[in-house]
Protein backbone atom coordinates (compact mmCIF):
# COMPACT_ATOMS: atom_id res chain seq x y z
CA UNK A 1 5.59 7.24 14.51
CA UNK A 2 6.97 8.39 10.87
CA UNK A 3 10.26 8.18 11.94
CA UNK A 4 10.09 4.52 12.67
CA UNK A 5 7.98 3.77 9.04
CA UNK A 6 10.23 5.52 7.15
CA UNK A 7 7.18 7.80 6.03
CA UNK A 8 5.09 4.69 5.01
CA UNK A 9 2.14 5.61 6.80
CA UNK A 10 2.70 9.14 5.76
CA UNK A 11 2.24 7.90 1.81
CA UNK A 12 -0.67 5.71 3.15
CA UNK A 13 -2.18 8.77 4.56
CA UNK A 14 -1.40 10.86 1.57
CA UNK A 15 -3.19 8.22 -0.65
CA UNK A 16 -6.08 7.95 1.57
CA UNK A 17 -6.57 11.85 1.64
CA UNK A 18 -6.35 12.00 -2.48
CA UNK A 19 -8.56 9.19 -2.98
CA UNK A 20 -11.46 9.52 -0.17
CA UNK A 21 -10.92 13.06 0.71
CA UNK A 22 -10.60 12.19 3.97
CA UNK A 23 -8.02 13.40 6.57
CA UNK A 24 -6.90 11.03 9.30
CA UNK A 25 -3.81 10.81 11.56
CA UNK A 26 -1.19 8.44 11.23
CA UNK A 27 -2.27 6.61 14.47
CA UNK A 28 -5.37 6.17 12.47
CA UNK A 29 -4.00 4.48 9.31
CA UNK A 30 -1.72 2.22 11.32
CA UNK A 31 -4.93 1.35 13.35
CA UNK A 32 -7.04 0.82 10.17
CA UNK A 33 -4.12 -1.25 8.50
CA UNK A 34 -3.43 -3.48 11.58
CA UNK A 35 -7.10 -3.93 12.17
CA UNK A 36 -7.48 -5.60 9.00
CA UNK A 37 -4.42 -7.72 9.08
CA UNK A 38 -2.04 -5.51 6.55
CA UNK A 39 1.23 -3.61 7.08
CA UNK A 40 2.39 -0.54 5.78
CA UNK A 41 5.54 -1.95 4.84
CA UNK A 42 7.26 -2.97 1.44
CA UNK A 43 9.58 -6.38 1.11
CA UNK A 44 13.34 -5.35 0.60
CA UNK A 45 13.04 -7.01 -2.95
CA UNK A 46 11.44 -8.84 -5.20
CA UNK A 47 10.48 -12.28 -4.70
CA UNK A 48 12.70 -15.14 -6.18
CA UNK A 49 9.77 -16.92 -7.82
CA UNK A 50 8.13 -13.66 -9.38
CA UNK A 51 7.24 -14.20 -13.56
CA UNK A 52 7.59 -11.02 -15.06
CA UNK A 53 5.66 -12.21 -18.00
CA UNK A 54 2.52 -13.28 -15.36
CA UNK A 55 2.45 -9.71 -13.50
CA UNK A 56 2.54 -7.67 -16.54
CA UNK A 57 -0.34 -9.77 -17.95
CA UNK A 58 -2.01 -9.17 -14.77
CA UNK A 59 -1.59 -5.50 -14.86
CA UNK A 60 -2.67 -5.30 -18.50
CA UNK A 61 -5.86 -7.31 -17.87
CA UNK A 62 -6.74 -7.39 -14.64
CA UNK A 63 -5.53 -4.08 -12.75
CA UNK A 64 -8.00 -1.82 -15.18
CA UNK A 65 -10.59 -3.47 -14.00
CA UNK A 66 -9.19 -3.30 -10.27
CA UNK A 67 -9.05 -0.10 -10.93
């Protein structure tokens, strides 16, 4: 399955095991991903209509506390 993803669901499952300390297949992330409706993939670029000056208020004020 990493072959097709390009190692997405390998970084997923990376992430997962740093944060939660918890070891799962890949079969298992794509499974928890699809289940909720997300995808493990990124868009090719950025979006036309993106406002740099909107996102990097957003990640100064509201990612911290995301976080």
């Amino acid at each position: 399955m990493a072959e097709r993803t390009g190692g997405g669901l390998e970084r997923i499952r990376a992430l997962i095991a740093r944060k939660f300390r918890l070891d799962c297949s890949s079969a298992a992330v794509w499974w928890l991903l699809h289940r909720h409706g997300w995808s493990w993939q990124c868009p090719a670029r950025r979006a036309l209509e993106r406002d740099e000056q909107a996102v990097g208020l957003w990640k100064r004020d509201a990612w911290p506390q995301v976080e």
